[in-house]
PDB file of N, CA and C in Angstrom:
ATOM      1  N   UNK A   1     -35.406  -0.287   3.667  1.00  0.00           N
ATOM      2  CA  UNK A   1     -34.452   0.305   2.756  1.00  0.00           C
ATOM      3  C   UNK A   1     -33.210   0.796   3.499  1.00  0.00           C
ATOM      4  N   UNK A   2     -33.160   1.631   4.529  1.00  0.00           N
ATOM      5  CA  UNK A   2     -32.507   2.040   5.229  1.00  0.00           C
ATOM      6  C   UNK A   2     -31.528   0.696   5.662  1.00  0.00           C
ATOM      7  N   UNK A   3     -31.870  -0.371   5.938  1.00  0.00           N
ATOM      8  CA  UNK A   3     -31.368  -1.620   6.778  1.00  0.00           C
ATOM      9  C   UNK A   3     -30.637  -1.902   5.715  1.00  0.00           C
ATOM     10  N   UNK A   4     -31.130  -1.968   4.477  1.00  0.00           N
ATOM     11  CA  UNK A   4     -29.759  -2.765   3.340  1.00  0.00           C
ATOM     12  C   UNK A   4     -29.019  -1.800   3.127  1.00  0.00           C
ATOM     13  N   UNK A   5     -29.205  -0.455   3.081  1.00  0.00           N
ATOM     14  CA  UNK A   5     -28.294   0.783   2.843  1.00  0.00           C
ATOM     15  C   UNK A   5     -26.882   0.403   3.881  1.00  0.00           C
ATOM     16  N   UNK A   6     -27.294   0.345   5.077  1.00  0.00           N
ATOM     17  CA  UNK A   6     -26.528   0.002   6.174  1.00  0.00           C
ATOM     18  C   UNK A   6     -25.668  -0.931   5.898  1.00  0.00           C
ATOM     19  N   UNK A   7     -26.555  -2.499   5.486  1.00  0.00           N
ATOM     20  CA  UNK A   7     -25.640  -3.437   4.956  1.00  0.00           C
ATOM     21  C   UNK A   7     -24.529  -3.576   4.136  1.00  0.00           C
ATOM     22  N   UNK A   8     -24.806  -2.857   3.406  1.00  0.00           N
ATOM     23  CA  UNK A   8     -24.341  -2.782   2.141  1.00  0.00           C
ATOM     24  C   UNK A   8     -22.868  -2.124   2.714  1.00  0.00           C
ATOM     25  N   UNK A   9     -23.079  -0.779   3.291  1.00  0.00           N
ATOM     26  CA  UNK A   9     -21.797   0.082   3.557  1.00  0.00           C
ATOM     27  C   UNK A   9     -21.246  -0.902   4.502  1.00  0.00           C
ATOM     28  N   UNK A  10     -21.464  -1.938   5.703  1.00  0.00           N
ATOM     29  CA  UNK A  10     -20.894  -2.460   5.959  1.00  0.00           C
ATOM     30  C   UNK A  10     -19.903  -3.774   5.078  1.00  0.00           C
ATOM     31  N   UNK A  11     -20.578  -3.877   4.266  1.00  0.00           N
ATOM     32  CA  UNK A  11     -20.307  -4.817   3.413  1.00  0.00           C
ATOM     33  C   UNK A  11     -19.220  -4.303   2.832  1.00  0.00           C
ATOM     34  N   UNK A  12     -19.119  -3.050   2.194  1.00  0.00           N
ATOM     35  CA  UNK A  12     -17.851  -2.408   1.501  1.00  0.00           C
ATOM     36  C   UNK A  12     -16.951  -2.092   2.088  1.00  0.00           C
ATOM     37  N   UNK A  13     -17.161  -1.723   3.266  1.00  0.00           N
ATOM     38  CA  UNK A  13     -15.822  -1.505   5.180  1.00  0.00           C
ATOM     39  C   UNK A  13     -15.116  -3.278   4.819  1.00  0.00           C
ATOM     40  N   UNK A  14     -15.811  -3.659   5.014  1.00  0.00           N
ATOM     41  CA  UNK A  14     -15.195  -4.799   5.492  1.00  0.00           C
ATOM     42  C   UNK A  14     -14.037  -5.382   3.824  1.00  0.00           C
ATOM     43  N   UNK A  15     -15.195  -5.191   2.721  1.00  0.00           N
ATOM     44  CA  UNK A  15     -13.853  -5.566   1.819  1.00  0.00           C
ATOM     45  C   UNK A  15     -12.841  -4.598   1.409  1.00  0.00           C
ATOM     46  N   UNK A  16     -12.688  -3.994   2.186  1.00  0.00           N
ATOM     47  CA  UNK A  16     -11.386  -2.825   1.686  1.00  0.00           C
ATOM     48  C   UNK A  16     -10.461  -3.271   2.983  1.00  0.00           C
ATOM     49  N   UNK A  17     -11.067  -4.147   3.820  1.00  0.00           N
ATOM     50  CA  UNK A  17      -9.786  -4.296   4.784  1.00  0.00           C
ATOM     51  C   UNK A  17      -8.611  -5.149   4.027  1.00  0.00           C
ATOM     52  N   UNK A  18      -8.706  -6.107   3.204  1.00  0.00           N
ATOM     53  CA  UNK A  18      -7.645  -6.824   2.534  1.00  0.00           C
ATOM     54  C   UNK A  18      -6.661  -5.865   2.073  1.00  0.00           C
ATOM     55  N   UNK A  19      -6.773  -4.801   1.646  1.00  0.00           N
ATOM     56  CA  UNK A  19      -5.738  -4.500   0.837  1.00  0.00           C
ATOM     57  C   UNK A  19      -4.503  -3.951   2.026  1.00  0.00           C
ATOM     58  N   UNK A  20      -3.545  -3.860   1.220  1.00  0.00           N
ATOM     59  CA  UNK A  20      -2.316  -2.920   1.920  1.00  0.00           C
ATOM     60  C   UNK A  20      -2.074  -1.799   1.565  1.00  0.00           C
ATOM     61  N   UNK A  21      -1.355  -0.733   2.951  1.00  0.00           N
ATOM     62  CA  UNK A  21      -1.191   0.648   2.696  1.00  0.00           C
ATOM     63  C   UNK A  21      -0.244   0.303   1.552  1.00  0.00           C
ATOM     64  N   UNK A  22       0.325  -0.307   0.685  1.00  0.00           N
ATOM     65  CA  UNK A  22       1.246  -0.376  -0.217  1.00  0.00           C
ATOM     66  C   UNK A  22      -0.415  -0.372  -1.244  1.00  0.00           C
ATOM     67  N   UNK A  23      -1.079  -1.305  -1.384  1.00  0.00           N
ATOM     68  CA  UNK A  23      -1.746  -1.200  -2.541  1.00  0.00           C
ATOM     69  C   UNK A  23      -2.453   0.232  -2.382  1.00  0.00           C
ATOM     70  N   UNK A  24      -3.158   0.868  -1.724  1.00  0.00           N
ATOM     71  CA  UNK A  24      -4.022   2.093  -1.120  1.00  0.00           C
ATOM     72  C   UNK A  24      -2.777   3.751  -1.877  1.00  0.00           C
ATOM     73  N   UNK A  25      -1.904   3.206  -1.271  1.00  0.00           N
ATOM     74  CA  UNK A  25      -1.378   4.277  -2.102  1.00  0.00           C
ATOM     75  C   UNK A  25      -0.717   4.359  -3.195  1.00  0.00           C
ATOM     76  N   UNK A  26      -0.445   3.263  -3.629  1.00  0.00           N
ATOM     77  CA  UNK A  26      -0.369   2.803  -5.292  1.00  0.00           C
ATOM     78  C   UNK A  26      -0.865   3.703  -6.357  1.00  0.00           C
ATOM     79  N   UNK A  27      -2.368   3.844  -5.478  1.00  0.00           N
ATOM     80  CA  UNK A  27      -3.532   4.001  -6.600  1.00  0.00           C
ATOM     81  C   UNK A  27      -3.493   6.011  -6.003  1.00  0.00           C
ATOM     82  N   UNK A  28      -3.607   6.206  -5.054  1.00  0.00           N
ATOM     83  CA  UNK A  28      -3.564   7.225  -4.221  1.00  0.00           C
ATOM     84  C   UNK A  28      -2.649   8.104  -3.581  1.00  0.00           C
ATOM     85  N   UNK A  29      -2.607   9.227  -4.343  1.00  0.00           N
ATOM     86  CA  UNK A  29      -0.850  10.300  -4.036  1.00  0.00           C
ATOM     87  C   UNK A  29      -1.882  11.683  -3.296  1.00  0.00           C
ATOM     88  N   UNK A  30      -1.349  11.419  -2.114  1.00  0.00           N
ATOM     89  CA  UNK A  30      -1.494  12.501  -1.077  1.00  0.00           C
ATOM     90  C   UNK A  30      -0.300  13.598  -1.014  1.00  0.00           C
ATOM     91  N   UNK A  31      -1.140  14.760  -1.276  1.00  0.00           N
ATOM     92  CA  UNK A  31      -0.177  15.756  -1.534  1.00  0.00           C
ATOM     93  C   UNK A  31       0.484  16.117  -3.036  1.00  0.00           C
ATOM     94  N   UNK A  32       1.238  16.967  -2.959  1.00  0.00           N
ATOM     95  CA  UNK A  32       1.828  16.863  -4.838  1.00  0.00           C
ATOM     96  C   UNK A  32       3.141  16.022  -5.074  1.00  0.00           C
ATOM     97  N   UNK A  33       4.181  15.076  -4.196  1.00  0.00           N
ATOM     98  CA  UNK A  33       5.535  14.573  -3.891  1.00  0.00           C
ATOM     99  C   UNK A  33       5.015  13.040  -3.713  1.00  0.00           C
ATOM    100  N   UNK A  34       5.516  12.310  -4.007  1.00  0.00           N
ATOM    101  CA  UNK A  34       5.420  11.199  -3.833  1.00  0.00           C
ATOM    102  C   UNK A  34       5.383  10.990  -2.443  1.00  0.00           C
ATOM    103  N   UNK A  35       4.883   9.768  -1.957  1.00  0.00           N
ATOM    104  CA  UNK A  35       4.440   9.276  -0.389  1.00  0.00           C
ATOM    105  C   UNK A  35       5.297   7.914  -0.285  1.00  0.00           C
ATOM    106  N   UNK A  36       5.814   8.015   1.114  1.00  0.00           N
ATOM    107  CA  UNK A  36       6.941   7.125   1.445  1.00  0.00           C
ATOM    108  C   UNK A  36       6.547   5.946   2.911  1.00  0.00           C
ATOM    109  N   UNK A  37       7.096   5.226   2.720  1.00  0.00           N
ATOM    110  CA  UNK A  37       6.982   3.998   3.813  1.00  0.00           C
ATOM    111  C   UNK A  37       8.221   4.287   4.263  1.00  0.00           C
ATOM    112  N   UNK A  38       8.153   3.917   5.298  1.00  0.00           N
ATOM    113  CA  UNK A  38       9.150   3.440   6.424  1.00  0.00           C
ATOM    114  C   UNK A  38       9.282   1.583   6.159  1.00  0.00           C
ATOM    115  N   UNK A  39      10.419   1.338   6.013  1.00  0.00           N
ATOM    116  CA  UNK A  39      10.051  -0.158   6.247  1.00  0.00           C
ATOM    117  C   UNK A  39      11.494  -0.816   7.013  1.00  0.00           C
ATOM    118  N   UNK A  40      11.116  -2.013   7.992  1.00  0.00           N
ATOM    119  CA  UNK A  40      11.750  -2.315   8.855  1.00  0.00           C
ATOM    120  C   UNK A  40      11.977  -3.613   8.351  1.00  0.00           C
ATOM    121  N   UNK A  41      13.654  -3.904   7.989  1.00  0.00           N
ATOM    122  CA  UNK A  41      14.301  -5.054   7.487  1.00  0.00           C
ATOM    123  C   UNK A  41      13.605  -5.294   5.798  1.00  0.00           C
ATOM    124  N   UNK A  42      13.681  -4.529   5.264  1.00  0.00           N
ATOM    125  CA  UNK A  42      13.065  -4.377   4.006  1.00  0.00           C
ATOM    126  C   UNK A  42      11.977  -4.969   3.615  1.00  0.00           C
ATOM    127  N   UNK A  43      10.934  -5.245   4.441  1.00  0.00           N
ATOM    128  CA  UNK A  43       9.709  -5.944   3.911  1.00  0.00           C
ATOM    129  C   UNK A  43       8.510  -5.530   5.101  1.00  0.00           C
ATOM    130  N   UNK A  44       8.866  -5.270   6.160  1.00  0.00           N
ATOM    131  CA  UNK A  44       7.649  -4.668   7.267  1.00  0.00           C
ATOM    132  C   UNK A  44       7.524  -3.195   6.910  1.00  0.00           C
ATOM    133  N   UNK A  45       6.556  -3.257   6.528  1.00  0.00           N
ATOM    134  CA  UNK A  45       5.790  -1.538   6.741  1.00  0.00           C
ATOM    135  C   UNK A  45       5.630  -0.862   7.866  1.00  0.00           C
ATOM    136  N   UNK A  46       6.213  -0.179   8.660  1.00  0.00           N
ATOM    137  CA  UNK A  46       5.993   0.135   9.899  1.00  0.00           C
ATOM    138  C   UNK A  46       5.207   1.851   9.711  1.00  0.00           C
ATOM    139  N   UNK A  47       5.439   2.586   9.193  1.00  0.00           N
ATOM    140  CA  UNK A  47       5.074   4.292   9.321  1.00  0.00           C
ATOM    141  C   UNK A  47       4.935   3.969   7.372  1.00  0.00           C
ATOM    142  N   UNK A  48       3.388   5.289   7.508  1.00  0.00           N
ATOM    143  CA  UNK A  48       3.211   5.851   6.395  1.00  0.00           C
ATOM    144  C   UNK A  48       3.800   7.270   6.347  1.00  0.00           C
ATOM    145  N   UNK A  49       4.584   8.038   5.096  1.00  0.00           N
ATOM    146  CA  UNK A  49       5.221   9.403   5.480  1.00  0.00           C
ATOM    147  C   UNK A  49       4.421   9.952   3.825  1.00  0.00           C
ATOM    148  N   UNK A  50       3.150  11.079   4.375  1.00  0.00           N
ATOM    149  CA  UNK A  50       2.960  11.567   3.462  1.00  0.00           C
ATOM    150  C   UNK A  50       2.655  12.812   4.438  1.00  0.00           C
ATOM    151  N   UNK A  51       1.660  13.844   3.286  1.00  0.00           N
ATOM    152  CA  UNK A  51       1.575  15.209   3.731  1.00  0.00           C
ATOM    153  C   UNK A  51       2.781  16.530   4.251  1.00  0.00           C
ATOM    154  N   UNK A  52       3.927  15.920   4.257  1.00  0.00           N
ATOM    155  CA  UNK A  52       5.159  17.047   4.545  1.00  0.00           C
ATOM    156  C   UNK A  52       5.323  17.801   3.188  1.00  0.00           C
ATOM    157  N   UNK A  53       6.089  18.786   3.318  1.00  0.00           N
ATOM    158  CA  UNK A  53       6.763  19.647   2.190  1.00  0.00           C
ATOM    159  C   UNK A  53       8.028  18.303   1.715  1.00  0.00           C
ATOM    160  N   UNK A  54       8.305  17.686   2.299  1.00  0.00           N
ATOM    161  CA  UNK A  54       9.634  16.696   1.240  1.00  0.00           C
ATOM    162  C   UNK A  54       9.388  15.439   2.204  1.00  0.00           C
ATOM    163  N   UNK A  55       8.047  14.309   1.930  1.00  0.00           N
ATOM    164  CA  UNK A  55       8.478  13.273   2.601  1.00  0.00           C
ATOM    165  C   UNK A  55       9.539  12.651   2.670  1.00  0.00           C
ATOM    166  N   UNK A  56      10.169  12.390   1.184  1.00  0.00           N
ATOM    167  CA  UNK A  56      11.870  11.663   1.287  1.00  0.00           C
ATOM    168  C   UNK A  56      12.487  12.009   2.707  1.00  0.00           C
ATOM    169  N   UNK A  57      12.300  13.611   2.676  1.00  0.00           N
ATOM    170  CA  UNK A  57      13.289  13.595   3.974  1.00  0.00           C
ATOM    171  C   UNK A  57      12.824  13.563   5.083  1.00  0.00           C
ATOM    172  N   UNK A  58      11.484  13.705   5.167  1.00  0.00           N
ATOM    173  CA  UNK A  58      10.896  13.670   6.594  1.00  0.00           C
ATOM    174  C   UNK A  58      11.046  11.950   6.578  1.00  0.00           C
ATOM    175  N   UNK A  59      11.403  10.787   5.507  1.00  0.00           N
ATOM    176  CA  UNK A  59      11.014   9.651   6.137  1.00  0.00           C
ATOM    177  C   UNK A  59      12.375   9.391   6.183  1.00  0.00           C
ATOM    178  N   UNK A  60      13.589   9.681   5.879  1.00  0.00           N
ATOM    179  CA  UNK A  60      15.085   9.526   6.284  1.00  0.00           C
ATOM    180  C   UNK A  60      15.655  10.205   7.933  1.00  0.00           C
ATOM    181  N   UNK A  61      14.500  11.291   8.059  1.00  0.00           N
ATOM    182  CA  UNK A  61      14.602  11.514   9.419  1.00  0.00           C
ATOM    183  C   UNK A  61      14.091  10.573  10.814  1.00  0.00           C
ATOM    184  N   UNK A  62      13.043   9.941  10.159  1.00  0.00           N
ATOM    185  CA  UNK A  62      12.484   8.981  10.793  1.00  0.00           C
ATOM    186  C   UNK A  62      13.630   7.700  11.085  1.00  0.00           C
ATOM    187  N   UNK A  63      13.713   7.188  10.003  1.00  0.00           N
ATOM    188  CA  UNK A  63      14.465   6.115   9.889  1.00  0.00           C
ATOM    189  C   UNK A  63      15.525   6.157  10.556  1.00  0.00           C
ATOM    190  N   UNK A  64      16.905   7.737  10.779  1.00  0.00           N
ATOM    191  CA  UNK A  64      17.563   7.562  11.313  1.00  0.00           C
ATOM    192  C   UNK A  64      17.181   7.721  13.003  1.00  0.00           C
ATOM    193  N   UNK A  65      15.982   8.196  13.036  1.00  0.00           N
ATOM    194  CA  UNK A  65      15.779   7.964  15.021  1.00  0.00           C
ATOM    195  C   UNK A  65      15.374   6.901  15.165  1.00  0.00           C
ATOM    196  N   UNK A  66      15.083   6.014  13.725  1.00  0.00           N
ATOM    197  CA  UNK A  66      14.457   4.571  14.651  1.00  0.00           C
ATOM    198  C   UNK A  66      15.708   3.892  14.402  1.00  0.00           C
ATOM    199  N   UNK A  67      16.675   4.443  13.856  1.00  0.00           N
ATOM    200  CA  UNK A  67      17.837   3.381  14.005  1.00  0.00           C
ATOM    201  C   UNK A  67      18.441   3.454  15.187  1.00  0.00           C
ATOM    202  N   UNK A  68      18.307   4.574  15.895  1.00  0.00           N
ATOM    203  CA  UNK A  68      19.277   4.766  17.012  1.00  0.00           C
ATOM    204  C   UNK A  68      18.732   4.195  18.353  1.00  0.00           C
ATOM    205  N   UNK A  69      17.556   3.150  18.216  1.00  0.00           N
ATOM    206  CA  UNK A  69      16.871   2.445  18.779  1.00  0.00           C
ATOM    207  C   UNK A  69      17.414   0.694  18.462  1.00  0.00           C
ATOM    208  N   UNK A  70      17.782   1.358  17.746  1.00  0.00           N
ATOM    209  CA  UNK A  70      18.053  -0.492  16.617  1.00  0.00           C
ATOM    210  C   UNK A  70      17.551  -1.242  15.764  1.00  0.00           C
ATOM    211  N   UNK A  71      17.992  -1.794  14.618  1.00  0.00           N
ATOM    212  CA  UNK A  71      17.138  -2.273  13.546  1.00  0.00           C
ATOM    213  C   UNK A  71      17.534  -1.436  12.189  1.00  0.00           C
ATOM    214  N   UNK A  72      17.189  -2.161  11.364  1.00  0.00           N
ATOM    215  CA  UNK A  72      17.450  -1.727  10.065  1.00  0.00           C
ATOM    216  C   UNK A  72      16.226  -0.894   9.212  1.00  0.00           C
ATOM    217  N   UNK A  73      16.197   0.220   8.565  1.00  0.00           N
ATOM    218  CA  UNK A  73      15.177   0.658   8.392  1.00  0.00           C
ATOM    219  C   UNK A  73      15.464   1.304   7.078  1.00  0.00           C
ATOM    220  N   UNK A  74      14.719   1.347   6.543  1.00  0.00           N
ATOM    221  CA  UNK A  74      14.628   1.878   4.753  1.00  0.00           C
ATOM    222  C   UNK A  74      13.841   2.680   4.919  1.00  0.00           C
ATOM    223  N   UNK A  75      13.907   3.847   3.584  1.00  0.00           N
ATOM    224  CA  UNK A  75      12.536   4.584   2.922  1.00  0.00           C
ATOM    225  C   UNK A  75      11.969   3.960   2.002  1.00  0.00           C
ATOM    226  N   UNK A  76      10.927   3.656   1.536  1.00  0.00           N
ATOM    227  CA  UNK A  76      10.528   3.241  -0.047  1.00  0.00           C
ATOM    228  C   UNK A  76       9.305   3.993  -0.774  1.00  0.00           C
ATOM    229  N   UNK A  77       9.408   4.156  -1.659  1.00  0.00           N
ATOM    230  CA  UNK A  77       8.585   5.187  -2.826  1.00  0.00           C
ATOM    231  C   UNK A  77       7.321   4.013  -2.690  1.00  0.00           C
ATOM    232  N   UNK A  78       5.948   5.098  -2.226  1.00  0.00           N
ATOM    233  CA  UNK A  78       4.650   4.468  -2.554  1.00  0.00           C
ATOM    234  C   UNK A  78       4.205   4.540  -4.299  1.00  0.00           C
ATOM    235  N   UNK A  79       4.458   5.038  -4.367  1.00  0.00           N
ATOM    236  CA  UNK A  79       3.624   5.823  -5.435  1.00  0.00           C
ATOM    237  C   UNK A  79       4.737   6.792  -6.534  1.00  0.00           C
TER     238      UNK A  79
END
């Protein structure tokens, strides 16, 4: 019993790897403010920005130190 218990939870690890932090927090709002991506050239997800008092701005703060590195970088609304 114990051995399929095991299975099983491995079995459910493994199908939750498909999804994306875009679908995961879709469904899922951490904190009471909406939760923000970082995204690099408008389609790479690079940083998740949740848990602050104002992600918006904690992820515009981000964005502008990763610009000063180089590259183009957005915020976008998870959720």
């Amino acid at each position: 019993m114990a051995m399929r218990a095991l299975l099983i939870s491995i079995l459910v690890a493994l199908t939750g790897c498909d999804s994306t932090p875009e679908d995961y927090f879709s469904n899922n709002k951490i904190g009471s403010g909406t939760d923000f991506a970082v995204m690099k050239n408008g389609d790479d997800h690079v940083i998740t920005v949740h848990g602050f008092i104002d992600d918006y701005e904690t992820c515009k703060e981000i964005v502008v130190l990763l610009e000063t590195k180089g590259g183009s970088y957005t915020c976008s609304a998870l959720n």
